[in-house]
PDB file of N, CA and C in Angstrom:
ATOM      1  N   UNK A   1     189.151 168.063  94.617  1.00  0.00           N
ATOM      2  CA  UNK A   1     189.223 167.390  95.902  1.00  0.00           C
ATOM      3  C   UNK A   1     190.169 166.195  95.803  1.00  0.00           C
ATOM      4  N   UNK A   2     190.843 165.692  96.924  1.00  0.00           N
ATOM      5  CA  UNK A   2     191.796 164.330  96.812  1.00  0.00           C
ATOM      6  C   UNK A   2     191.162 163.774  98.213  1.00  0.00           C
ATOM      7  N   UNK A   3     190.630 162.518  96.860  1.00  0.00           N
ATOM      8  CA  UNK A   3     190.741 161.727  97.795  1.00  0.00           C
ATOM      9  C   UNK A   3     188.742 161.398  97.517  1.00  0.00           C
ATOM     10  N   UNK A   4     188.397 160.555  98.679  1.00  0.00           N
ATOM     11  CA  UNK A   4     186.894 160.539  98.788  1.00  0.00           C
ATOM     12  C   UNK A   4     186.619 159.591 100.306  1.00  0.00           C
ATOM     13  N   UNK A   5     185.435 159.689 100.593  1.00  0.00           N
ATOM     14  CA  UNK A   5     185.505 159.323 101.535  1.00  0.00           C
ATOM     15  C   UNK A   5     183.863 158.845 101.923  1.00  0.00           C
ATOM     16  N   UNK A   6     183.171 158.172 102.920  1.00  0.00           N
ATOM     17  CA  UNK A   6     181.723 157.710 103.017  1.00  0.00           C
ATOM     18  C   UNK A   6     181.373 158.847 103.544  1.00  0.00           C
ATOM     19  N   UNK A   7     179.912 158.688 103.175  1.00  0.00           N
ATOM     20  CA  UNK A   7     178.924 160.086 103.675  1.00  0.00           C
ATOM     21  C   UNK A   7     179.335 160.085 105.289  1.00  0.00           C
ATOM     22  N   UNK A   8     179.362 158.909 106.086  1.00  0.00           N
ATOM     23  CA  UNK A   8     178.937 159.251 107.151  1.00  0.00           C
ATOM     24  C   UNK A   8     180.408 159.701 108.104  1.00  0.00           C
ATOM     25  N   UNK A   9     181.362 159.585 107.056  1.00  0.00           N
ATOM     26  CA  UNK A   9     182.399 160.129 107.602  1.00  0.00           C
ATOM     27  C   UNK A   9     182.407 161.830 107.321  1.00  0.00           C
ATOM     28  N   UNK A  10     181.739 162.585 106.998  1.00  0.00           N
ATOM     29  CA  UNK A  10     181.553 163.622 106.427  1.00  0.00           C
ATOM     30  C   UNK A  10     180.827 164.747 107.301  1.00  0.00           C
ATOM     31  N   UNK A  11     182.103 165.938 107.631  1.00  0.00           N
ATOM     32  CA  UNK A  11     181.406 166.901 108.837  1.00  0.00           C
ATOM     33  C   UNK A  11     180.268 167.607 108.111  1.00  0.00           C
ATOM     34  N   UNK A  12     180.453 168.163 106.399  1.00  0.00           N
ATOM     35  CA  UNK A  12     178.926 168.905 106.152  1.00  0.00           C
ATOM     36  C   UNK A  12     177.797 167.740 106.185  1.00  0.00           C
ATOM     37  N   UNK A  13     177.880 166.709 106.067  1.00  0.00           N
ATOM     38  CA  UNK A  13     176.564 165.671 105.976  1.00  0.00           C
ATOM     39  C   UNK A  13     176.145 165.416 107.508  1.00  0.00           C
ATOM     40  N   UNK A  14     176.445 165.561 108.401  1.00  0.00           N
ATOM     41  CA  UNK A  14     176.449 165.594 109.934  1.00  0.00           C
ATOM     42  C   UNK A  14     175.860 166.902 109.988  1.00  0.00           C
ATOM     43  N   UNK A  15     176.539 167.776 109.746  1.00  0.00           N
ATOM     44  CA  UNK A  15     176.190 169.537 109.901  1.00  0.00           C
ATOM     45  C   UNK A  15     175.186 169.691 109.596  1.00  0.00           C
ATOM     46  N   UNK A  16     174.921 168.939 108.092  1.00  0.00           N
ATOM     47  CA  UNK A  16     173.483 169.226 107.324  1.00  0.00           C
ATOM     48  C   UNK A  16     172.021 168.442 108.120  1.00  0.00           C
ATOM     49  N   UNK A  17     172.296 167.512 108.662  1.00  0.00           N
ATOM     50  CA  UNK A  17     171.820 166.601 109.679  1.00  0.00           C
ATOM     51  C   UNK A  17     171.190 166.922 111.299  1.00  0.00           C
ATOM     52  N   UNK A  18     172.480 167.560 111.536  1.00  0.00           N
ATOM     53  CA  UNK A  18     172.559 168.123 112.699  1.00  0.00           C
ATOM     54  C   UNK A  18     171.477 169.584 112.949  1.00  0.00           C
ATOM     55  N   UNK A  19     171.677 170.413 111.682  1.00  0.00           N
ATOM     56  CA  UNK A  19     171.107 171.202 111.436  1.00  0.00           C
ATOM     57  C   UNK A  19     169.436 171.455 111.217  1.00  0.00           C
ATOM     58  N   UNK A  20     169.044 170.433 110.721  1.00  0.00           N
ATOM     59  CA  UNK A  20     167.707 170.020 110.561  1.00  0.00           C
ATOM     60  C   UNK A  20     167.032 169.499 111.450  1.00  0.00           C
ATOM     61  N   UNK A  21     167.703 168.883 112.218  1.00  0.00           N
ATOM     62  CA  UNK A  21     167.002 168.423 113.847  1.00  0.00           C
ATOM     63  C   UNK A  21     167.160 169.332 114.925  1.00  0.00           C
ATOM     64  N   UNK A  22     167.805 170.328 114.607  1.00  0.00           N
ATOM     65  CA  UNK A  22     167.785 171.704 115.906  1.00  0.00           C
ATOM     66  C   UNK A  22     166.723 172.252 115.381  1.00  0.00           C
ATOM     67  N   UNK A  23     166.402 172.346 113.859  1.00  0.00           N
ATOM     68  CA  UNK A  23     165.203 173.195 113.901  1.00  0.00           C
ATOM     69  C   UNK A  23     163.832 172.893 114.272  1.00  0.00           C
ATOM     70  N   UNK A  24     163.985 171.205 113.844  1.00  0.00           N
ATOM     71  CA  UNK A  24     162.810 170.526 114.506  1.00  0.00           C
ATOM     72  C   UNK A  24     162.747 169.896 115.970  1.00  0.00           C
ATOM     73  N   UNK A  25     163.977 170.668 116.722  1.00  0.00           N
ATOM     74  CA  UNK A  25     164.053 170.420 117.945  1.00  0.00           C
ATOM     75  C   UNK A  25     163.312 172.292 118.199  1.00  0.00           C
ATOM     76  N   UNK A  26     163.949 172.696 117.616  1.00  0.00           N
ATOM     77  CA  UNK A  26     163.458 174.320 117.871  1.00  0.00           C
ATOM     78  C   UNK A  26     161.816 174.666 117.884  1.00  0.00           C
ATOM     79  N   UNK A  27     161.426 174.099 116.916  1.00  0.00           N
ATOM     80  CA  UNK A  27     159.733 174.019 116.996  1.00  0.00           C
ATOM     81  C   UNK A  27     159.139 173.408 118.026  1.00  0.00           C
ATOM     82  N   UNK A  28     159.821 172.220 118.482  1.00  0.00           N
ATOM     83  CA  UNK A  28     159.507 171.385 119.795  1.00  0.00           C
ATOM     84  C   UNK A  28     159.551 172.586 121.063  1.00  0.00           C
ATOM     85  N   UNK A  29     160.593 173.169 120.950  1.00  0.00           N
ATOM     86  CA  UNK A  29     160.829 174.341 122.170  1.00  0.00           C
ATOM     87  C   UNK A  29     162.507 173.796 122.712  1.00  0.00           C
ATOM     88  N   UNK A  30     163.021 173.249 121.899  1.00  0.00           N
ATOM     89  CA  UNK A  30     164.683 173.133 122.663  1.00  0.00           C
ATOM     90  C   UNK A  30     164.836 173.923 121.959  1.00  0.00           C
ATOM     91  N   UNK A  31     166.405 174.645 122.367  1.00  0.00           N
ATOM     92  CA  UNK A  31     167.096 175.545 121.313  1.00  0.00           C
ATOM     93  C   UNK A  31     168.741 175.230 121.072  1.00  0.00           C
ATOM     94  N   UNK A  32     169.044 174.483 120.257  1.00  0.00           N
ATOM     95  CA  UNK A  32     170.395 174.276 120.456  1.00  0.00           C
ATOM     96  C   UNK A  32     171.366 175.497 119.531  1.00  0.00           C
ATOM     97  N   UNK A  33     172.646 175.848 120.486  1.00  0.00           N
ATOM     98  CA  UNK A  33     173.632 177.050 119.818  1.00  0.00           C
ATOM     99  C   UNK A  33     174.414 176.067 118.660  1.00  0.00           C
ATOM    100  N   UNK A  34     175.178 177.321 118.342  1.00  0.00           N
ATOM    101  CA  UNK A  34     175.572 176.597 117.168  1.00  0.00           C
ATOM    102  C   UNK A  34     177.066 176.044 117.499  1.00  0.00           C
ATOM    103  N   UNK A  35     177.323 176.549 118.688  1.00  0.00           N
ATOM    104  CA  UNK A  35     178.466 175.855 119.021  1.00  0.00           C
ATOM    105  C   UNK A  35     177.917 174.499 119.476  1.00  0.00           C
ATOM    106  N   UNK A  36     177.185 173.841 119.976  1.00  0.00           N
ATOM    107  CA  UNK A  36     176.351 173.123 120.369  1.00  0.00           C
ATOM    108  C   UNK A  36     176.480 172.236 119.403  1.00  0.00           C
ATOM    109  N   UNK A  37     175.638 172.256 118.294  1.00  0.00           N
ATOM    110  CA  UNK A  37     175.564 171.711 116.661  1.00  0.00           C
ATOM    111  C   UNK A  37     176.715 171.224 115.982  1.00  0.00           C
ATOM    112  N   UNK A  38     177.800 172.295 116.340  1.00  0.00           N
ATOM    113  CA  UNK A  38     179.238 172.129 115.968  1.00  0.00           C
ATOM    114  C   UNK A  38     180.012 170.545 116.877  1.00  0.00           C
ATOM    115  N   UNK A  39     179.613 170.869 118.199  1.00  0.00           N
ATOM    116  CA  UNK A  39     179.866 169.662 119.161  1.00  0.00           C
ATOM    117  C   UNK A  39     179.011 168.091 118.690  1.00  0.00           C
ATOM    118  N   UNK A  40     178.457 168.552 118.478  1.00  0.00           N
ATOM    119  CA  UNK A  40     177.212 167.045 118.239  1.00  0.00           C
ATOM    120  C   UNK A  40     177.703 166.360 116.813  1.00  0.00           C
ATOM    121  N   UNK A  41     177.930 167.202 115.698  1.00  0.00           N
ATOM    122  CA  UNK A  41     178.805 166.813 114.921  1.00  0.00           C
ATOM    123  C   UNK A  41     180.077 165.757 114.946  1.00  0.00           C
ATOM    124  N   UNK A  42     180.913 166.591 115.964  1.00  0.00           N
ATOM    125  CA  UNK A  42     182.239 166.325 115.709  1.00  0.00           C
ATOM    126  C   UNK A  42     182.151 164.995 116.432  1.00  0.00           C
ATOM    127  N   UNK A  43     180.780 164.772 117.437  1.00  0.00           N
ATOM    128  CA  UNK A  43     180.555 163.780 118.239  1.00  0.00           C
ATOM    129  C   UNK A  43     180.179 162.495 117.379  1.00  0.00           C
ATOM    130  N   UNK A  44     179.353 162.821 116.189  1.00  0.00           N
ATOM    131  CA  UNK A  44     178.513 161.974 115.465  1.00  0.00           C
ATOM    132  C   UNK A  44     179.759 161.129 114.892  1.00  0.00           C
ATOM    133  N   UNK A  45     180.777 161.937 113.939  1.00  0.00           N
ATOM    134  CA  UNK A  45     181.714 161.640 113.528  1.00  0.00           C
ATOM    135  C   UNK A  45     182.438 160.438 114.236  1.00  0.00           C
ATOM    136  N   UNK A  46     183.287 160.741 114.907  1.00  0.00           N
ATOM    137  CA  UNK A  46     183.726 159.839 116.050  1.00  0.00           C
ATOM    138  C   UNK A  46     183.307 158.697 116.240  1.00  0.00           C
ATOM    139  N   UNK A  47     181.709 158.538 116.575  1.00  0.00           N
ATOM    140  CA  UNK A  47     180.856 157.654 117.017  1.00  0.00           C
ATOM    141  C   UNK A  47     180.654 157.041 115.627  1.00  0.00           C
ATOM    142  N   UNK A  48     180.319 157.180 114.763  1.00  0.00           N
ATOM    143  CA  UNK A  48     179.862 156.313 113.556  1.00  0.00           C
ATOM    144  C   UNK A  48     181.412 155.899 113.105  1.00  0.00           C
ATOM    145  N   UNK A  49     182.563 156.421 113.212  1.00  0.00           N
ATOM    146  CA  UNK A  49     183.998 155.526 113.393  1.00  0.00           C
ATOM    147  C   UNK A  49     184.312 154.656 113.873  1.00  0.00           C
ATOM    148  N   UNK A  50     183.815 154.652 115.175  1.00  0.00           N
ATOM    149  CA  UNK A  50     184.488 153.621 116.766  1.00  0.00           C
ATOM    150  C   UNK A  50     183.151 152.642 115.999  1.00  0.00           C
ATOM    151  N   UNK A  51     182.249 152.656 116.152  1.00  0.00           N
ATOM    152  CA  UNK A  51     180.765 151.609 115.305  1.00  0.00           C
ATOM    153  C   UNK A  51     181.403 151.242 113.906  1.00  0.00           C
ATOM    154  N   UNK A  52     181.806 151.497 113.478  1.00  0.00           N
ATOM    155  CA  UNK A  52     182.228 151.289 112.234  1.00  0.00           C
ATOM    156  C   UNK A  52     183.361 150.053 112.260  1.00  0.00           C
ATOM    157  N   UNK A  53     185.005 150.570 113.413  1.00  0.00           N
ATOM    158  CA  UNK A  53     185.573 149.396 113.632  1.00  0.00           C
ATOM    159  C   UNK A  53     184.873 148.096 114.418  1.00  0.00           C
ATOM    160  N   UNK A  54     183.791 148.795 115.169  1.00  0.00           N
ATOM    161  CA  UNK A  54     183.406 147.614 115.609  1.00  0.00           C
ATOM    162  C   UNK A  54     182.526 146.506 114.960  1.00  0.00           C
ATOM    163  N   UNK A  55     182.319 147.049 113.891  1.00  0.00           N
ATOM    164  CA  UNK A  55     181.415 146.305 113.168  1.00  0.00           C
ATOM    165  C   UNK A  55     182.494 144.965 112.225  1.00  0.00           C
ATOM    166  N   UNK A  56     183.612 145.938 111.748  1.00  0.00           N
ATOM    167  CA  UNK A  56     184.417 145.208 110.595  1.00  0.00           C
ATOM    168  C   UNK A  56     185.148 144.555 112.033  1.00  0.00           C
ATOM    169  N   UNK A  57     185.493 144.509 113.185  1.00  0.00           N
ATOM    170  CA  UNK A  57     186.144 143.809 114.056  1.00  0.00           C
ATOM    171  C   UNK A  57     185.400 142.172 114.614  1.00  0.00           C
ATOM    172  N   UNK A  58     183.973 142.828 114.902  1.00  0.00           N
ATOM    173  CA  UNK A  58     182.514 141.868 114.806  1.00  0.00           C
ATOM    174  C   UNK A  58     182.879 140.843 113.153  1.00  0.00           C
ATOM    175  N   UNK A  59     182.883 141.764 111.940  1.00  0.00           N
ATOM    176  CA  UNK A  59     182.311 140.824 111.085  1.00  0.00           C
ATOM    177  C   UNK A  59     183.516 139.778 110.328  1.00  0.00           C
ATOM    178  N   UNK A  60     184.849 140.395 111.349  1.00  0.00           N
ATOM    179  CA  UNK A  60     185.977 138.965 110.337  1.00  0.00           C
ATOM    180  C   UNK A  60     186.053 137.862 111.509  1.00  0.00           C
ATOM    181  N   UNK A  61     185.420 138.430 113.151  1.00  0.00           N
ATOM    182  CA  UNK A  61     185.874 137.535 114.054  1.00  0.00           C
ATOM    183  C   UNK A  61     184.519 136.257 113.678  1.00  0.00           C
ATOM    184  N   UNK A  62     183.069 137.052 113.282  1.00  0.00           N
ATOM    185  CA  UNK A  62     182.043 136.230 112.787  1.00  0.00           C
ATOM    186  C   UNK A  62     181.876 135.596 111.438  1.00  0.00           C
ATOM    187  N   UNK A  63     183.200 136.013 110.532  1.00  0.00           N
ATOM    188  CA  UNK A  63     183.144 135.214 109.073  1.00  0.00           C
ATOM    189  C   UNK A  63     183.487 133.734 109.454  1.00  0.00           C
ATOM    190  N   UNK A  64     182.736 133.344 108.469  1.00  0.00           N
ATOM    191  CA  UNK A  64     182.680 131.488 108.160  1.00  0.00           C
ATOM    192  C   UNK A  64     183.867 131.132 107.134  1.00  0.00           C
ATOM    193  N   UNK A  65     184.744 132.110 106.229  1.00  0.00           N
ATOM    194  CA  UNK A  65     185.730 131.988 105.126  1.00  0.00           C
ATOM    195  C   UNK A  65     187.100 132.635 106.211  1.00  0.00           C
ATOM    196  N   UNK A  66     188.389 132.050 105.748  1.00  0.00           N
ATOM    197  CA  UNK A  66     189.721 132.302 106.273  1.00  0.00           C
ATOM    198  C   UNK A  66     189.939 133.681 104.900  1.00  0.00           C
ATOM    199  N   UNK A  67     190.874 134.318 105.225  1.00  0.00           N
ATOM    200  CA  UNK A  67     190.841 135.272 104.199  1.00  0.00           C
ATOM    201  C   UNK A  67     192.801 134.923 103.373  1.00  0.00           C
ATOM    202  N   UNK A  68     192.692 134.954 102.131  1.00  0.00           N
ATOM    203  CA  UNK A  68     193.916 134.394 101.712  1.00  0.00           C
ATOM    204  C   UNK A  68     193.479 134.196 100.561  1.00  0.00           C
ATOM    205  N   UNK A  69     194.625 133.883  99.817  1.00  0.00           N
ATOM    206  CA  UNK A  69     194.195 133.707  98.144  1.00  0.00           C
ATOM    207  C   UNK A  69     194.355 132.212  97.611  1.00  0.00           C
ATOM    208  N   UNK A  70     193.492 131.869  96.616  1.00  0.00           N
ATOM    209  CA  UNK A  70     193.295 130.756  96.487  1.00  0.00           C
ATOM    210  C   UNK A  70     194.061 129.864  95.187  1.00  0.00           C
TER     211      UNK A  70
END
């Protein structure tokens, strides 16, 4: 593999995720397709990105240190 990357950037860790809550959505009585699963994924992805800049955008506008070398 090249390269590496965080779990939560990761379509099988979403998939694997995704996957486990249709079934325990399935016992509930929803039924989600798998194109469905495939969508919610690619959605999760995305969303834990855009949260992600917003967090590192949040946490240099809220740092107490200037960033530079000393």
């Amino acid at each position: 593999m090249d390269g590496s990357k965080t779990w939560y950037r990761s379509k099988t860790v979403w998939g694997a995720l995704i996957a486990v809550a249709a079934s325990l959505l399935q016992v509930a009585g929803v039924d989600l397709t798998p194109e469905v699963q495939s969508d919610l994924a690619d959605l999760a992805i995305a969303f834990t990105g855009a949260i992600g800049g917003a967090l590192s955008i949040y946490g240099r506008i809220s740092a107490q240190a200037l960033i530079g070398r000393k």
